[in-house]
Protein backbone atom coordinates (compact mmCIF):
# COMPACT_ATOMS: atom_id res chain seq x y z
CA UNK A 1 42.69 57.70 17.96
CA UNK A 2 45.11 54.49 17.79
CA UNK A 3 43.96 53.39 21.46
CA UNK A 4 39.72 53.75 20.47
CA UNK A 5 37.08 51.54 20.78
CA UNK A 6 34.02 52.12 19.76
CA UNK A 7 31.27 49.71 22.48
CA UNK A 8 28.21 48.68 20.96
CA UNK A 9 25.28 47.75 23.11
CA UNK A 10 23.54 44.78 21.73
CA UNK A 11 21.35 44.47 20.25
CA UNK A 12 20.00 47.37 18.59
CA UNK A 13 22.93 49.55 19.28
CA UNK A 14 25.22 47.54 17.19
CA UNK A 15 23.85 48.67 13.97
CA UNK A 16 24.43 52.11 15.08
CA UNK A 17 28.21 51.46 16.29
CA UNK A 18 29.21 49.16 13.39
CA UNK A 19 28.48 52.53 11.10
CA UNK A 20 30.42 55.03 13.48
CA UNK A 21 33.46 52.20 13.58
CA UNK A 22 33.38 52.32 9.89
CA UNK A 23 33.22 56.24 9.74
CA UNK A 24 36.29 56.36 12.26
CA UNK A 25 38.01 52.97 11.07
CA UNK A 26 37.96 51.65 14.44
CA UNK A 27 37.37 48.29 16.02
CA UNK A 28 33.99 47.10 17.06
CA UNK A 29 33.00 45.20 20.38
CA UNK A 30 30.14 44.50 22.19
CA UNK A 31 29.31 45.02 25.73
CA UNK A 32 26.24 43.21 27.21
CA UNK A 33 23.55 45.01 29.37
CA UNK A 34 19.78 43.80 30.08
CA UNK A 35 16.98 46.07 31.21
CA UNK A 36 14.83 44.48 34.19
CA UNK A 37 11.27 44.18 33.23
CA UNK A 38 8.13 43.61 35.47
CA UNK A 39 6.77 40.47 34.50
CA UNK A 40 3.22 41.28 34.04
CA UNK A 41 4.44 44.41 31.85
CA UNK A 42 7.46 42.90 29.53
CA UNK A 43 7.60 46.33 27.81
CA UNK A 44 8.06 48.34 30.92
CA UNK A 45 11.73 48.85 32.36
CA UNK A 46 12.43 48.59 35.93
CA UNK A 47 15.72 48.54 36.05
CA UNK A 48 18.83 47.20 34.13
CA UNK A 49 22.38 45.14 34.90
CA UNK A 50 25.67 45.07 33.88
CA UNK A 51 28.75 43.49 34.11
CA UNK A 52 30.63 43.81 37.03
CA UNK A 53 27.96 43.55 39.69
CA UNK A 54 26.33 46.52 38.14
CA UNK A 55 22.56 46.47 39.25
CA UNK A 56 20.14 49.51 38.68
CA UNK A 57 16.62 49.34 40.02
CA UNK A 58 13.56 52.45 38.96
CA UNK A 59 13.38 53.04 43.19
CA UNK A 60 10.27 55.23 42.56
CA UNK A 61 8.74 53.09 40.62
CA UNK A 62 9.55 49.91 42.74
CA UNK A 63 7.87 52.24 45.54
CA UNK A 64 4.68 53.09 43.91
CA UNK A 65 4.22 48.85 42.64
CA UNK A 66 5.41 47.20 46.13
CA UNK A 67 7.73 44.60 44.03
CA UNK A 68 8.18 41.29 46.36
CA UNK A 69 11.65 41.25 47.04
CA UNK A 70 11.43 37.20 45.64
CA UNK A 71 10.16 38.39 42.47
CA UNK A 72 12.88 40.90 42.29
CA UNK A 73 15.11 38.08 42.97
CA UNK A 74 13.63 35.89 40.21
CA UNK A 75 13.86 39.04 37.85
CA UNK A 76 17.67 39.73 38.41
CA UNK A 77 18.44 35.79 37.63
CA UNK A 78 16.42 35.73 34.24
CA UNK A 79 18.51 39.01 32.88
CA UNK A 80 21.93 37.65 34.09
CA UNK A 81 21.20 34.20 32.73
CA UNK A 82 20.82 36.15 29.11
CA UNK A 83 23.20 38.65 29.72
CA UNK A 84 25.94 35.71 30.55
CA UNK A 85 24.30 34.17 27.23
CA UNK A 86 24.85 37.24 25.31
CA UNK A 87 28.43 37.64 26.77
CA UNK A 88 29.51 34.18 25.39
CA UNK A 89 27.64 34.73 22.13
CA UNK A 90 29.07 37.78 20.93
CA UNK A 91 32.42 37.63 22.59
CA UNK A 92 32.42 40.80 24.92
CA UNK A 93 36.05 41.82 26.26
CA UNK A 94 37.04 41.75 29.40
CA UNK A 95 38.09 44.84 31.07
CA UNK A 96 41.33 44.46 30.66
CA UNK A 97 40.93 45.16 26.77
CA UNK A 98 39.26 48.30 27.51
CA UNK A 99 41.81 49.66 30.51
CA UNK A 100 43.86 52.89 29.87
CA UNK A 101 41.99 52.90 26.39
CA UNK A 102 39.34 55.28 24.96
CA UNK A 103 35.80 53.93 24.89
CA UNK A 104 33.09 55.84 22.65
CA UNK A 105 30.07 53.86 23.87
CA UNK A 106 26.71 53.61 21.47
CA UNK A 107 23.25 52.64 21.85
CA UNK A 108 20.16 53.51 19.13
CA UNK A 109 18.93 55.79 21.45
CA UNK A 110 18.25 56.99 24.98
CA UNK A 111 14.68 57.31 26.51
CA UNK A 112 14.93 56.00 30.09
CA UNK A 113 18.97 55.91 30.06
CA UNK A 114 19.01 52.61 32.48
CA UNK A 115 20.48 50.39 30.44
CA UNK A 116 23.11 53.17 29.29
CA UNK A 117 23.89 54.25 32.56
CA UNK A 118 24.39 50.59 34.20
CA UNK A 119 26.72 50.14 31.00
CA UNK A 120 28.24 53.11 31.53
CA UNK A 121 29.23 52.45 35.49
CA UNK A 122 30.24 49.13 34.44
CA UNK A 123 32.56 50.21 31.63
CA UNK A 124 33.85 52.72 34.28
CA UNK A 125 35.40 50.36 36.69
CA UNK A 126 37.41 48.95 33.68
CA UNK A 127 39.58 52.45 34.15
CA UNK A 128 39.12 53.47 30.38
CA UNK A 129 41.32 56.51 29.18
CA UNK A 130 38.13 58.62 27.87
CA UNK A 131 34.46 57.98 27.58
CA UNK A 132 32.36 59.05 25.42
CA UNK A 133 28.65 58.00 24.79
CA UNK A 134 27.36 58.56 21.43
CA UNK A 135 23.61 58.73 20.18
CA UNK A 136 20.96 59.13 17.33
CA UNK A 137 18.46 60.70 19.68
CA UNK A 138 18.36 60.88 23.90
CA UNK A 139 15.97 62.37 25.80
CA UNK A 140 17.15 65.77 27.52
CA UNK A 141 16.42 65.16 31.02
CA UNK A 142 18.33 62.05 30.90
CA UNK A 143 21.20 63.37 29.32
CA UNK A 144 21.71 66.01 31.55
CA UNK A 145 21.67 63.44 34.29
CA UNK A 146 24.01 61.13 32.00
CA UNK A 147 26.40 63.80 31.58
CA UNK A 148 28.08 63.39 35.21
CA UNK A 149 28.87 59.70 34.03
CA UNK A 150 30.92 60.26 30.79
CA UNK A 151 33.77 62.72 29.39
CA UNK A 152 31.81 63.98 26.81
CA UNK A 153 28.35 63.31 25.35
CA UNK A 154 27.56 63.78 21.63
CA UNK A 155 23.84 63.43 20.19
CA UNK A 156 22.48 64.09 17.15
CA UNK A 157 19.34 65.25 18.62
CA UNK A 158 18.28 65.75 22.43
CA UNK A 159 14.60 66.11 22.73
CA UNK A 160 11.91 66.48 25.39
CA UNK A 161 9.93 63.57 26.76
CA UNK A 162 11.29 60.89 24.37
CA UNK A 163 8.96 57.96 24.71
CA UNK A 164 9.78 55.78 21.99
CA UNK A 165 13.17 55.46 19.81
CA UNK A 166 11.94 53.68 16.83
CA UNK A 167 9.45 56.88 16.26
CA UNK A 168 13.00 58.84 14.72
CA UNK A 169 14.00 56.06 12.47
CA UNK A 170 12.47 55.73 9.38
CA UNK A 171 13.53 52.22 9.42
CA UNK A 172 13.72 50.63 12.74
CA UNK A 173 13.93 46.61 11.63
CA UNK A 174 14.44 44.04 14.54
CA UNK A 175 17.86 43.13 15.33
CA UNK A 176 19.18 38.99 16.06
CA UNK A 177 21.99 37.12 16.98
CA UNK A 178 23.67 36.35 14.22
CA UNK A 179 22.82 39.94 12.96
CA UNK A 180 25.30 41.11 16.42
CA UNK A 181 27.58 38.43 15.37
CA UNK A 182 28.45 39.41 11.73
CA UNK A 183 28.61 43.01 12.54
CA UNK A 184 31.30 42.70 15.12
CA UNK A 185 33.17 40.34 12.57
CA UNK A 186 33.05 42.99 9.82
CA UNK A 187 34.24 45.47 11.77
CA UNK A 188 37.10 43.50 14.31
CA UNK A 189 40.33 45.20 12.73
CA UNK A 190 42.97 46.70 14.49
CA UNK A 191 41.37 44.74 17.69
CA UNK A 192 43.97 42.96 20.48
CA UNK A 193 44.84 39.37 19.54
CA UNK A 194 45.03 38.88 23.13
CA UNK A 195 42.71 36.08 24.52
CA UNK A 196 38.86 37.31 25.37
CA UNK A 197 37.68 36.38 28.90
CA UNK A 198 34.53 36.24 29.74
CA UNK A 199 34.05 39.55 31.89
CA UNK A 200 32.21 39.12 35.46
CA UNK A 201 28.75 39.82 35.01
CA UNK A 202 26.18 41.83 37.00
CA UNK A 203 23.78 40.45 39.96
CA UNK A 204 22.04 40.18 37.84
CA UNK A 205 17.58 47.66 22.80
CA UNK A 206 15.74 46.11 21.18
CA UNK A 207 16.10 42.79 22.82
């Protein structure tokens, strides 16, 4: 696979891709996504962005809450100030890097799938070759619903009501910057010496 790329989606989901770009000796990049969180409930996703205008709201649950259209507002510019942030930090390609190329995209794992589904429209309008997305664990319901969005989906395990992804590693340490940063260095060969632009980012892990 001369052309592959294996995307790692930070933070936690760089560990996972820096050992499946060792296991296929291919290069390692990051692409930046942040889930929308309700401010009174920072555990609790909402929604997620991307880059490339990519913005994913949990309608249903947005129903149920009556979210102010402000404080949606107000939620939106907090994730894409950290998700331009992250961009800079960790160098993310633009999509020209990734264009006519085949993308294996990886995450830790998949319980709500709206951060890996607003990176994986995002990463679409780059006009990879193939993409895959690659996982420890997902939940079933949302893989069958993630399916539609990829060329092929591998997991490890796919299981029923999956609530929370640290419960299937035995080790499930917190992940930094500079953690994200030395990963992708150790694992940059074979990568395009072309110039990295800073990709457009989204209206708007363990992060």
């Amino acid at each position: 696979m001369a052309d592959g790329l294996v995307i790692g989606l930070p933070r936690g989901g760089i560990v996972v891709a820096a050992e499946v770009a060792s296991a296929l000796q291919l290069p390692l990049v990051s692409w930046s996504v942040r889930k929308l969180v309700h401010p009174s409930k920072p555990e609790l996703a909402i929604g997620a962005i991307a880059p490339g205008g990519v913005l994913i709201w949990d309608e249903p649950y947005l129903r149920q809450c009556h979210l102010d259209p402000q404080l949606r507002r107000q939620i939106v510019l907090k994730a894409d100030t950290e998700l331009h942030r992250r961009q800079r930090l960790y160098g993310d390609p633009g999509p020209a890097e990734l264009r006519h190329r085949a993308l294996i995209v990886v995450d830790d794992g998949v319980a709500t799938g709206m951060t890996v589904l607003a990176a994986l429209q995002s990463l679409r309008q780059a006009k990879p070759k193939h993409l895959t997305l690659a996982v420890p664990v997902i939940d079933r319901g949302v893989a069958d619903r993630l399916r539609s969005q990829v060329d092929s989906l591998v997991a490890l395990a796919e299981v029923d009501d999956l609530l929370a992804v640290g419960a299937w590693y035995q080790r499930f340490d917190p992940v930094d910057d500079r953690d994200v940063q030395r990963l992708i260095a150790c694992h940059s060969w074979g990568r395009s010496s072309s110039p990295v632009r800073t990709p457009q980012t989204g209206t708007g892990d363990r992060a």
